[in-house]
Protein backbone atom coordinates (compact mmCIF):
# COMPACT_ATOMS: atom_id res chain seq x y z
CA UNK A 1 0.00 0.00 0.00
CA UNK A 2 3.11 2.24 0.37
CA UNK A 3 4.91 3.57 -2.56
CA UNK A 4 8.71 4.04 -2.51
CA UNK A 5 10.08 7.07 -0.79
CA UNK A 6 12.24 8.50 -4.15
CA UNK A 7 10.07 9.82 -7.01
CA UNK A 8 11.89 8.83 -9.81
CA UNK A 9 12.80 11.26 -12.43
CA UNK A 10 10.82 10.13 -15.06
CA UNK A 11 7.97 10.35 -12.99
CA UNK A 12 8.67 14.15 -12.10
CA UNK A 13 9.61 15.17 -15.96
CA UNK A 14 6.09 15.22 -17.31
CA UNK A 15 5.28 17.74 -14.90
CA UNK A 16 8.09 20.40 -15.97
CA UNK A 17 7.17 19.37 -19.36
CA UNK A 18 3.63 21.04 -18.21
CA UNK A 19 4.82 24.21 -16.75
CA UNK A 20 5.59 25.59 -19.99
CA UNK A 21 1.95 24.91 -22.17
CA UNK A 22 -0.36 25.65 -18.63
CA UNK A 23 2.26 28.98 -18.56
CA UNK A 24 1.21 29.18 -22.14
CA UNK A 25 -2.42 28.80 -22.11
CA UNK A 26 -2.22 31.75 -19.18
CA UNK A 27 -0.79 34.39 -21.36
CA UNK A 28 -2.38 33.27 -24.48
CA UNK A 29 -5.15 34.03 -22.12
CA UNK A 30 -4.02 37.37 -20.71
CA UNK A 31 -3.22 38.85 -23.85
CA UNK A 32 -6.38 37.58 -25.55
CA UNK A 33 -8.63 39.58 -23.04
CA UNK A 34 -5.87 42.57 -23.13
CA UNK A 35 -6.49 42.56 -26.59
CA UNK A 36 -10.42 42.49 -26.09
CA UNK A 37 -10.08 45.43 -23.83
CA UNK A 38 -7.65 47.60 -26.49
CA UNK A 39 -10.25 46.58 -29.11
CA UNK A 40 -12.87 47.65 -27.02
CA UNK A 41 -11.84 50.66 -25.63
CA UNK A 42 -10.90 51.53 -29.58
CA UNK A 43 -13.88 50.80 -30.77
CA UNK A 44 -15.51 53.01 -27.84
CA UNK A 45 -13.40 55.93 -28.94
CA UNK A 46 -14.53 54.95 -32.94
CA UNK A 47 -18.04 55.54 -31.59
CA UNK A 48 -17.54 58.52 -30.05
CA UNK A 49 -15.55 59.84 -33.13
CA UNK A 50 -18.61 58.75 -35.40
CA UNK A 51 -21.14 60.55 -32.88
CA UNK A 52 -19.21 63.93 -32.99
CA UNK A 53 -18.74 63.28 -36.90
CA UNK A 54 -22.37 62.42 -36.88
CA UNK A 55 -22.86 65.90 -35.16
CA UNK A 56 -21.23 67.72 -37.63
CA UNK A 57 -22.96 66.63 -40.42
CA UNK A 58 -26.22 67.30 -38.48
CA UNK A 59 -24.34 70.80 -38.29
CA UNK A 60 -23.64 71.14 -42.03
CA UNK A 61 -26.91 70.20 -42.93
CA UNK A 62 -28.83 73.20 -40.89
CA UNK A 63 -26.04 75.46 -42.14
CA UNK A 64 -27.09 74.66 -45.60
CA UNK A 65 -30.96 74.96 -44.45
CA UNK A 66 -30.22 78.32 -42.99
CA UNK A 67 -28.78 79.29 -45.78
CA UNK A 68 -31.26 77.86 -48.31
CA UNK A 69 -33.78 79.66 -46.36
CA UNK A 70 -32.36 82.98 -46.26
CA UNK A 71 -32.76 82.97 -49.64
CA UNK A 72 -35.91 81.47 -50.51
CA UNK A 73 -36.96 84.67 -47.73
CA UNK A 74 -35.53 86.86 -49.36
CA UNK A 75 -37.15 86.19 -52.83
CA UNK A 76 -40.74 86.00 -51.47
CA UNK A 77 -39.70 89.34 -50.14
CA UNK A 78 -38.81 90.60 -54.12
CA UNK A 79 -42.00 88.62 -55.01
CA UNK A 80 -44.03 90.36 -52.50
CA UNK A 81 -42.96 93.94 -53.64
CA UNK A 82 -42.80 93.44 -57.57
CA UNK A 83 -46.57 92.01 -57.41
CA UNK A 84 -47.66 94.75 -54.84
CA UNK A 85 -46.25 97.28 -57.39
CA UNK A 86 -47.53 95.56 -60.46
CA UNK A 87 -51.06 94.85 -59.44
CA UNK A 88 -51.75 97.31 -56.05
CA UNK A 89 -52.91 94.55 -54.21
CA UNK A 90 -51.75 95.20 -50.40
CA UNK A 91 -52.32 90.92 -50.18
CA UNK A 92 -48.75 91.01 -51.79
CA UNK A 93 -47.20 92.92 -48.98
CA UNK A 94 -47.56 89.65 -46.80
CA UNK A 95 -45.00 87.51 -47.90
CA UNK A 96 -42.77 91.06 -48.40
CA UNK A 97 -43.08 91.57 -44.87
CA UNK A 98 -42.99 88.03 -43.38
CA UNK A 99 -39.80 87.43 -45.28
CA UNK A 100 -37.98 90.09 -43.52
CA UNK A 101 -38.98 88.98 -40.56
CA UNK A 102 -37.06 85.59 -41.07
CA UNK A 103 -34.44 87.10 -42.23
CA UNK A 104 -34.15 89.08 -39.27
CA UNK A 105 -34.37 85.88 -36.79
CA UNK A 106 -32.18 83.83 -39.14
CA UNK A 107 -28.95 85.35 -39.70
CA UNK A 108 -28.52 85.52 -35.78
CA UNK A 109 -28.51 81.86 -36.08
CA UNK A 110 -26.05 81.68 -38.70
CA UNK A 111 -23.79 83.95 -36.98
CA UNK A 112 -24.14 81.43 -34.08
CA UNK A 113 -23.93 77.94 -35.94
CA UNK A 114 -20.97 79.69 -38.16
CA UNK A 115 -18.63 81.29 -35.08
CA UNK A 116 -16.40 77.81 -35.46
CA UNK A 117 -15.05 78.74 -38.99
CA UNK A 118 -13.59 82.14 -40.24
CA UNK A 119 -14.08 82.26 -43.46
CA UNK A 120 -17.42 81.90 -43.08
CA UNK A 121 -17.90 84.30 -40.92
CA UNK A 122 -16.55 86.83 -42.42
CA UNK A 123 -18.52 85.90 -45.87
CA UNK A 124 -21.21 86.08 -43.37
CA UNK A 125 -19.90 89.84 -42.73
CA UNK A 126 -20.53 90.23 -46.48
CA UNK A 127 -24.07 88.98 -46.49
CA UNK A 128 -25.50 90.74 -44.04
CA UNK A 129 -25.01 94.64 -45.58
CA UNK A 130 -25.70 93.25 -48.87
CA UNK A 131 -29.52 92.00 -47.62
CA UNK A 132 -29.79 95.46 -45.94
CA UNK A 133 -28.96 96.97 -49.04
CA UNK A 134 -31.15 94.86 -50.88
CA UNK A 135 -33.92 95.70 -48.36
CA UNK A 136 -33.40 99.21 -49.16
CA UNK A 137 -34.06 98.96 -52.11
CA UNK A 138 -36.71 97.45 -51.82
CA UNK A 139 -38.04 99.93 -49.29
CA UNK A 140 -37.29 102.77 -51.65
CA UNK A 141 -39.86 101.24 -54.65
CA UNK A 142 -42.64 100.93 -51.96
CA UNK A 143 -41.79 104.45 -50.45
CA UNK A 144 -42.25 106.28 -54.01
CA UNK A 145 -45.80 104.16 -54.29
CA UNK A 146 -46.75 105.07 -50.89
CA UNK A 147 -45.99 108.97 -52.20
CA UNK A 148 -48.19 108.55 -54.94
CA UNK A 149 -45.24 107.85 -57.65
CA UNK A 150 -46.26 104.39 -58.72
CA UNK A 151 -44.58 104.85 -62.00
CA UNK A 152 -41.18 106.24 -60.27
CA UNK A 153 -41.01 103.37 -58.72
CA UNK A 154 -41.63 100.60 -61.19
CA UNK A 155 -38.77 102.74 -63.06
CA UNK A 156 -36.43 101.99 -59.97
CA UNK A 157 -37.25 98.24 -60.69
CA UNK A 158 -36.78 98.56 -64.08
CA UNK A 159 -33.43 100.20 -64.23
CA UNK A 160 -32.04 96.97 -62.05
CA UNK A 161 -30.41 98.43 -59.01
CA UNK A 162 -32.03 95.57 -57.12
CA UNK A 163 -30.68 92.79 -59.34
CA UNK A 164 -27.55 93.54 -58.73
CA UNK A 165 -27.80 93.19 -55.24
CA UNK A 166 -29.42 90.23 -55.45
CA UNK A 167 -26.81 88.66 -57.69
CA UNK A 168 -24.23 89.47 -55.00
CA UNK A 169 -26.28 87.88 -52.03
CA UNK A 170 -26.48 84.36 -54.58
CA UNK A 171 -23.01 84.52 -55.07
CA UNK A 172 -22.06 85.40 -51.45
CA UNK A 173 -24.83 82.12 -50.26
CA UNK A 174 -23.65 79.79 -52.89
CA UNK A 175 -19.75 80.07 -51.60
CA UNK A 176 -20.77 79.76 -48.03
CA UNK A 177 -23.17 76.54 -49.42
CA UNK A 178 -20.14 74.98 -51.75
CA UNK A 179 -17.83 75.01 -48.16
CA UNK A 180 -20.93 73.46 -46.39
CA UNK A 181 -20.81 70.95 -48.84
CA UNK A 182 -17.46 69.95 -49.00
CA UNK A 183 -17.70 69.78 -45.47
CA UNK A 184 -20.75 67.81 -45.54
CA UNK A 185 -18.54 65.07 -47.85
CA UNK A 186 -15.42 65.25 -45.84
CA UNK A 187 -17.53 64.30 -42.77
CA UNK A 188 -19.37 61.52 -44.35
CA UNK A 189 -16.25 60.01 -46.21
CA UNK A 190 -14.79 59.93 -41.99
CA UNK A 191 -17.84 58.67 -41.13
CA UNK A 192 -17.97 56.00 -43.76
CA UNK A 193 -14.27 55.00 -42.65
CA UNK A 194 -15.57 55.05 -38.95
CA UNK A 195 -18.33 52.64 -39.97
CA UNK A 196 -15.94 50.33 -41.84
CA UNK A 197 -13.16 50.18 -38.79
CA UNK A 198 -16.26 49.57 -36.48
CA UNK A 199 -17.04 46.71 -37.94
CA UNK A 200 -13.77 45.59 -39.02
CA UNK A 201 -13.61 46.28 -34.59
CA UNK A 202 -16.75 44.23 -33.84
CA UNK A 203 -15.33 41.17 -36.30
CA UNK A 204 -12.02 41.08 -34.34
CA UNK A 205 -14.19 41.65 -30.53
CA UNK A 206 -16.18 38.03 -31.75
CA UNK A 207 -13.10 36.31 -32.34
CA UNK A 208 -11.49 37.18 -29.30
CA UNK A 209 -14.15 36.27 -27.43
CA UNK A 210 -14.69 33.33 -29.39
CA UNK A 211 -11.16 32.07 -28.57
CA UNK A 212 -11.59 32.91 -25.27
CA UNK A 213 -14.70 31.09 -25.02
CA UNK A 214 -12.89 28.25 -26.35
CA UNK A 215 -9.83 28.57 -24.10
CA UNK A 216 -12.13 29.31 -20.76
CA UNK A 217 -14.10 25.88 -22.02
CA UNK A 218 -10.37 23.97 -22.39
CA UNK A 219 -9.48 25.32 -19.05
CA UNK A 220 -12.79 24.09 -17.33
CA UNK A 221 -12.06 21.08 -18.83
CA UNK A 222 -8.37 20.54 -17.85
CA UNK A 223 -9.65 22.25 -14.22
CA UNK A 224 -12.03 19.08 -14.02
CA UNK A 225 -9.22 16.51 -14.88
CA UNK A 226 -7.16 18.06 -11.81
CA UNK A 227 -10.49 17.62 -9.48
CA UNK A 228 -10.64 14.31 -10.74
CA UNK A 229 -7.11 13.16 -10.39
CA UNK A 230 -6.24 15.55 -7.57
CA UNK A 231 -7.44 16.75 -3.46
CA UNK A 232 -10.01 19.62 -4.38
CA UNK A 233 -8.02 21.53 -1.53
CA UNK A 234 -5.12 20.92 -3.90
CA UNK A 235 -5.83 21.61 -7.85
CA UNK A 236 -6.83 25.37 -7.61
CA UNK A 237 -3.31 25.59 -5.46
CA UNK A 238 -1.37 23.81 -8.36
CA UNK A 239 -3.13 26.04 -11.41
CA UNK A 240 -1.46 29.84 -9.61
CA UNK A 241 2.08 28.29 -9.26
CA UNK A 242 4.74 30.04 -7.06
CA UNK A 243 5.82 28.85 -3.91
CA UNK A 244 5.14 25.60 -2.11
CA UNK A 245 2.30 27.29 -0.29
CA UNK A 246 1.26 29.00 -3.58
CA UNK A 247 1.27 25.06 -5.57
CA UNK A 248 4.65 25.73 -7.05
CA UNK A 249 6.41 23.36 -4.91
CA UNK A 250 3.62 20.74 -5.31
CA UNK A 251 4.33 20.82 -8.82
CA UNK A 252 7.90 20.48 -8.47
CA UNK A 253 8.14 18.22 -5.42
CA UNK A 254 9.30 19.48 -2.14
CA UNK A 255 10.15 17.41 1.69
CA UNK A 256 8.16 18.95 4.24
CA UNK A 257 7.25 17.99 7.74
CA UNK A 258 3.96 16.37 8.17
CA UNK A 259 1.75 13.96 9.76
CA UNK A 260 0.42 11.06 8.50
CA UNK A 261 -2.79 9.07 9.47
CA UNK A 262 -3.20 5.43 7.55
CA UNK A 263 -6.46 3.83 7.75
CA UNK A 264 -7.71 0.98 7.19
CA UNK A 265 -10.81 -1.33 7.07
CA UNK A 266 -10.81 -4.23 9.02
CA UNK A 267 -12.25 -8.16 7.47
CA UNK A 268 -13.12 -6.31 3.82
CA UNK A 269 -11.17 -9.18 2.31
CA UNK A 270 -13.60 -11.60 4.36
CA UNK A 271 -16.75 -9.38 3.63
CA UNK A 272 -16.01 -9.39 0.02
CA UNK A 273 -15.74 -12.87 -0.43
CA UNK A 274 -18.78 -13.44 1.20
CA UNK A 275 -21.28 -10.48 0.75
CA UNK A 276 -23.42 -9.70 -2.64
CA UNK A 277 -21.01 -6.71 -4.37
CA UNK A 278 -23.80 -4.22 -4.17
CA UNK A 279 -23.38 -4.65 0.08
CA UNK A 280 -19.47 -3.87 -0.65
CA UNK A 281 -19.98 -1.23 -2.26
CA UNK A 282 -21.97 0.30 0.47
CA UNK A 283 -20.01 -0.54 2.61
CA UNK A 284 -16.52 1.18 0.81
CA UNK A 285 -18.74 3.71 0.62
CA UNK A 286 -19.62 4.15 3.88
CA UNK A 287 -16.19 4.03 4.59
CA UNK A 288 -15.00 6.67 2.74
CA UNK A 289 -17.61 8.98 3.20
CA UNK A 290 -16.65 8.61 7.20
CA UNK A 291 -12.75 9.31 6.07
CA UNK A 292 -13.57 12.50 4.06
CA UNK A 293 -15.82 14.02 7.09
CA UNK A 294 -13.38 13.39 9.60
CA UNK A 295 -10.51 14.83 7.55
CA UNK A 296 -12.22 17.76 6.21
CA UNK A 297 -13.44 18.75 9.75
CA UNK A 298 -9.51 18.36 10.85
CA UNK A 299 -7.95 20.06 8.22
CA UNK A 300 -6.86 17.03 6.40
CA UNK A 301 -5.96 16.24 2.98
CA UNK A 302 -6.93 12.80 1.36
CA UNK A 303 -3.82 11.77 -0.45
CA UNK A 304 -5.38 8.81 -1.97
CA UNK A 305 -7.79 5.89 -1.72
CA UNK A 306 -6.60 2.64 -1.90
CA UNK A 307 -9.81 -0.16 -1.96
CA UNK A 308 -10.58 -0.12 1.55
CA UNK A 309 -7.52 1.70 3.16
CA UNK A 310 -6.72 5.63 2.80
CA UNK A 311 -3.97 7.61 3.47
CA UNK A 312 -4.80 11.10 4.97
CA UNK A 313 -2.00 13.89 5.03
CA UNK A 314 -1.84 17.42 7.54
CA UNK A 315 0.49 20.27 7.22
CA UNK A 316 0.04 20.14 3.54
CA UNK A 317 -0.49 22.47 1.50
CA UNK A 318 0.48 24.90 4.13
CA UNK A 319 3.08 24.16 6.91
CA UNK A 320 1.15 23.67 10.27
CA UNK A 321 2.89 23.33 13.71
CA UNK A 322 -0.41 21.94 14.97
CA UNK A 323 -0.21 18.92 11.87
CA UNK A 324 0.33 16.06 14.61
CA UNK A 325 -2.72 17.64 16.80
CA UNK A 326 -4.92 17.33 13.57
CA UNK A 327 -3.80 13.69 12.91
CA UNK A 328 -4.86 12.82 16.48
CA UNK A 329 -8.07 14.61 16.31
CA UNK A 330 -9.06 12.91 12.92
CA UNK A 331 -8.13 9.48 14.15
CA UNK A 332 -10.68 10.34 17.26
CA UNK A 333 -13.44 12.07 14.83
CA UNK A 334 -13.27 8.98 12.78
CA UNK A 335 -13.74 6.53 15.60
CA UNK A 336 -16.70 8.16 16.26
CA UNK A 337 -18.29 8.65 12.79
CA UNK A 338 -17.46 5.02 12.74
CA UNK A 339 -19.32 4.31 15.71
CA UNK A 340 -22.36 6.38 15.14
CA UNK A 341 -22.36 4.60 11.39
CA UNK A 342 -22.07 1.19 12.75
CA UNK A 343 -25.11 2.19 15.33
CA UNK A 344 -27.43 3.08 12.42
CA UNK A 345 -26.50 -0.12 10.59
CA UNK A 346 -28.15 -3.07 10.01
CA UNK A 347 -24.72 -4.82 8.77
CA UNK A 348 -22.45 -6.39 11.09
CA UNK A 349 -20.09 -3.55 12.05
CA UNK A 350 -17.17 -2.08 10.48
CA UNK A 351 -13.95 -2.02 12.47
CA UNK A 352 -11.09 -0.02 11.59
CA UNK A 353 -7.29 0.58 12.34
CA UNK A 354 -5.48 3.84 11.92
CA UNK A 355 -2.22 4.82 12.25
CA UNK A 356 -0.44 8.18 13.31
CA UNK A 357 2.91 8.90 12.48
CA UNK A 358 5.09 12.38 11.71
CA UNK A 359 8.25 13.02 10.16
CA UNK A 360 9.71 14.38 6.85
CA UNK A 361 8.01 13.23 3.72
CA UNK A 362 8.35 13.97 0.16
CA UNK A 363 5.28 16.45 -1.11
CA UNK A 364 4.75 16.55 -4.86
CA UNK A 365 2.49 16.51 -7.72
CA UNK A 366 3.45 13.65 -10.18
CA UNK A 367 2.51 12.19 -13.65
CA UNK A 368 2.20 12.44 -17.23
CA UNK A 369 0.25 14.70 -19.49
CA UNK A 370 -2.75 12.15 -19.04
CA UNK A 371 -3.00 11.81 -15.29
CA UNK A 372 -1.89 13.71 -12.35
CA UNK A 373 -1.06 12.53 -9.01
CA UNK A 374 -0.38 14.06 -5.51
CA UNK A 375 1.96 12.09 -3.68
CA UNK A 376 3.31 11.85 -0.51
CA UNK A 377 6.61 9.70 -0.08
CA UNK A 378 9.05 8.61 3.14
CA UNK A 379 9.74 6.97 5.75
CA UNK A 380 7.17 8.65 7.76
CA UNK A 381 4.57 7.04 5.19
CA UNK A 382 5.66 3.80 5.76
CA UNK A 383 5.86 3.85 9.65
CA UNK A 384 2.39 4.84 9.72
CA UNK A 385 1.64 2.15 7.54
CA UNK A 386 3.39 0.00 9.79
CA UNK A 387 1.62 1.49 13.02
CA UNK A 388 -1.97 1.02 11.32
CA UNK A 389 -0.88 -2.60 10.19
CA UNK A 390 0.23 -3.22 14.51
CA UNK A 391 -3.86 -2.04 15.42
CA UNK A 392 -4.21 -5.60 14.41
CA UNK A 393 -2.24 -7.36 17.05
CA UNK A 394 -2.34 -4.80 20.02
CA UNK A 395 -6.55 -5.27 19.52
CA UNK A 396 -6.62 -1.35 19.26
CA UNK A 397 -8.27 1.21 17.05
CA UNK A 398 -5.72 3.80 17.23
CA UNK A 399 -1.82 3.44 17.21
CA UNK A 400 0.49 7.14 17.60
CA UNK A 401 4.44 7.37 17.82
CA UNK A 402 6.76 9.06 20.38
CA UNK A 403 6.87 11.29 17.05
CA UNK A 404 3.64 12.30 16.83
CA UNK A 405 2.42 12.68 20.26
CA UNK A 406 5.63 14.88 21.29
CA UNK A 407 5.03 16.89 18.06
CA UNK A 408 1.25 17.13 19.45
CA UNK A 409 2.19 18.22 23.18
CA UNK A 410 0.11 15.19 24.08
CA UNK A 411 0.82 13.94 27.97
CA UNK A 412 -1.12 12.32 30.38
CA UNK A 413 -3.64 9.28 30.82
CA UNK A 414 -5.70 9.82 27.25
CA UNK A 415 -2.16 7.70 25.51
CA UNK A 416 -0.64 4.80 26.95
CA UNK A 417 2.54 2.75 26.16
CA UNK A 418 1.10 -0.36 24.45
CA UNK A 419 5.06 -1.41 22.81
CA UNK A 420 8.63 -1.07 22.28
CA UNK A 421 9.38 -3.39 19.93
CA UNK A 422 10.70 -2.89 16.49
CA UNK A 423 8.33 -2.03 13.58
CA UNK A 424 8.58 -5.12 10.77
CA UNK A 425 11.23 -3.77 8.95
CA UNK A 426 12.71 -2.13 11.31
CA UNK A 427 15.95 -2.79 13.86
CA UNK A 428 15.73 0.10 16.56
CA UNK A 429 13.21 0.16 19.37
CA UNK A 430 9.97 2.52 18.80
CA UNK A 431 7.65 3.16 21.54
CA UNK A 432 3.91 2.85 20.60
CA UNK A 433 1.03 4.18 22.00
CA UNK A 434 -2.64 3.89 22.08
CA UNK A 435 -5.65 5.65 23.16
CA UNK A 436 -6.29 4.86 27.03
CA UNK A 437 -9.70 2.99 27.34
């Protein structure tokens, strides 16, 4: 039930081979969500370039309707005064008047949607006497009608003051329109672009996550085989790396101090042979299920089943002063899980023999590529072995060391000397004790 003390070095290779694709699969990791984040933030800033080019096309656009509309106003206004004049009908004096008035509220908002740019603003400058002057003459025609010189004043329109005035407020809106416009293109050309890398962003963002869906699902995956293979208190240690504390030394292999608690399970050969194999299995069961309470309410860590025996380690992962105290309290905890199992079973009860040992061990996490193994190696393994194999002839649950109960700070009546014989296998005398009835 004991393996050899020396992991060989073939054994150990597989796991340095390891260290380099788990390193791997970390950074490919690391840099894939990096690389989300620097798409993501990019494509943020994309979408806030596209909303401020979006902006100013929105911006462009009233220009141009401003602009558009100035004009239109100011040739209902014309309209408005060449029909009054023609026909005498005051109806025609509407639209004269109700264009100026636009006028009048428009340009301020010109002169506010154009204070950005200087050239047109100052083409702006321009406009603005040349619609006054156009006005006047305008006002002049209507003055002379109002007088009584109707004819004076359809000669005013005739001699084409006012058309040259209007020809200079076309010219002066059309330049201010073509430099909308070639705005207007710039901005969509960026915003086509904008569009383009946006998507070209949002491609890239699914791939990266893809891969990283794909690597998170390989990693669950290769997380389960550890769980499988390995102590749960154990696997998420061995995936940070670092120290021995931090699962680097597990991976590597490192001799600590610990104690060791063998167990096992008294007559299975006998009960096997002779009970149906869905009663053994309750029974193994059973068993184990008693094991794993007492050692995770102890701080223990299962090294390993082995059919009806297990081997139960303390002061691993993390050095523990109090290891040897939490070997004796799981041997007690599992007499009485035993006990309270055996009283709510109709079976014929389970006896058990465990034995408690400390001493210097070899800690490590060995194996190939396929299967992963914590181990713990040494002399101390095998005299606990030993101690659990002596429960046998000594007729006692329970066997400690000198080790384990000086390591403990154990004295008094609850341990008594049972033996100072030799261990098989061993040629110097070793005090044993058990727990006092």
């Amino acid at each position: 039930m004991t393996p050899d003390p020396t992991p060989s070095p073939s054994a150990r290779r597989p796991l340095h081979a390891r260290l380099g694709p788990v390193r791997g699969r970390a950074g490919l990791t690391t840099a894939g969500a990096a690389l989300l984040l620097l798409v993501g933030s990019a494509n943020g800033l994309l979408l806030a370039w596209q909303s401020s080019v979006q902006h100013r096309i929105t911006h462009t656009l009233s220009v141009d309707r401003t602009l558009m509309q100035v004009l239109a106003d100011l040739l209902d206004s014309e309209t408005g005064q060449r029909g009054y004049l023609l026909t005498g009908d005051p109806a025609f004096l509407v639209p004269y008047t109700a264009g100026q008035a636009r006028i009048a509220a428009e340009l301020p908002v010109l002169e506010g949607e154009l204070r950005t740019s200087p050239i047109q603003e100052t083409r702006l400058a321009s406009l603005r006497p040349a619609i006054a002057r156009k006005f006047a003459e305008l006002d002049r025609t209507l003055a002379l009608d109002r007088a009584g010189d109707r004819d004076g004043a359809l000669a005013l329109v005739r001699a084409g003051e006012g058309k040259a005035e209007m020809d200079e407020i076309r010219r002066i809106i059309e330049s201010m329109r073509a430099q909308e416009d070639e705005l207007l293109m710039g901005y969509q050309q960026h915003a086509h672009r904008i569009e383009a890398m946006v998507g070209i962003g949002s491609v890239v963002s699914v791939g990266i996550m893809a891969l990283l869906a794909v690597l998170a699902l390989r990693e669950a995956m290769r997380r389960a085989a550890l769980s499988r293979f390995l102590p749960a208190e154990l696997a998420p240690l061995l995936e940070r790396g670092g120290s021995l504390e931090q699962g680097g030394g597990l991976r590597l292999g490192e001799r600590r101090h610990a104690a060791i608690a063998f167990v096992d399970m008294r007559g299975s050969t006998t009960i096997a042979e002779r009970a149906d194999p869905e009663t053994v299995a309750i029974l193994v069961t059973g068993f184990r299920r008693c094991v794993a309470q007492a050692a995770r309410e102890t701080g223990g860590v299962i090294d390993k089943f082995m059919g009806d025996g297990a081997l139960v380690v303390f002061g691993v992962p993390e050095a523990r002063t109090d290891a040897a105290a939490q070997a004796l309290a799981f041997a007690e905890r599992l007499e009485g899980l035993v006990a309270e199992w055996n009283a709510g079973s109709a079976q014929a009860p389970v006896r058990i023999g465990i034995g408690v040992h400390c001493g210097e061990v070899f800690v490590g996490v060995v194996g190939d590529d396929d299967r992963l193994e914590f181990t713990v190696l040494g002399d101390a393994v095998n005299v606990a072995a030993r101690l659990e194999q002596a429960t046998k002839t000594f007729g006692t649950t329970t066997l400690a060391s000198q080790a384990a109960l000086d390591a403990a700070r154990v004295s008094g009546p609850e341990w008594r000397e049972v033996s100072r014989s030799p261990l098989r296998g061993r040629q110097e005398a070793f005090p044993i004790y058990g727990r006092a009835a």
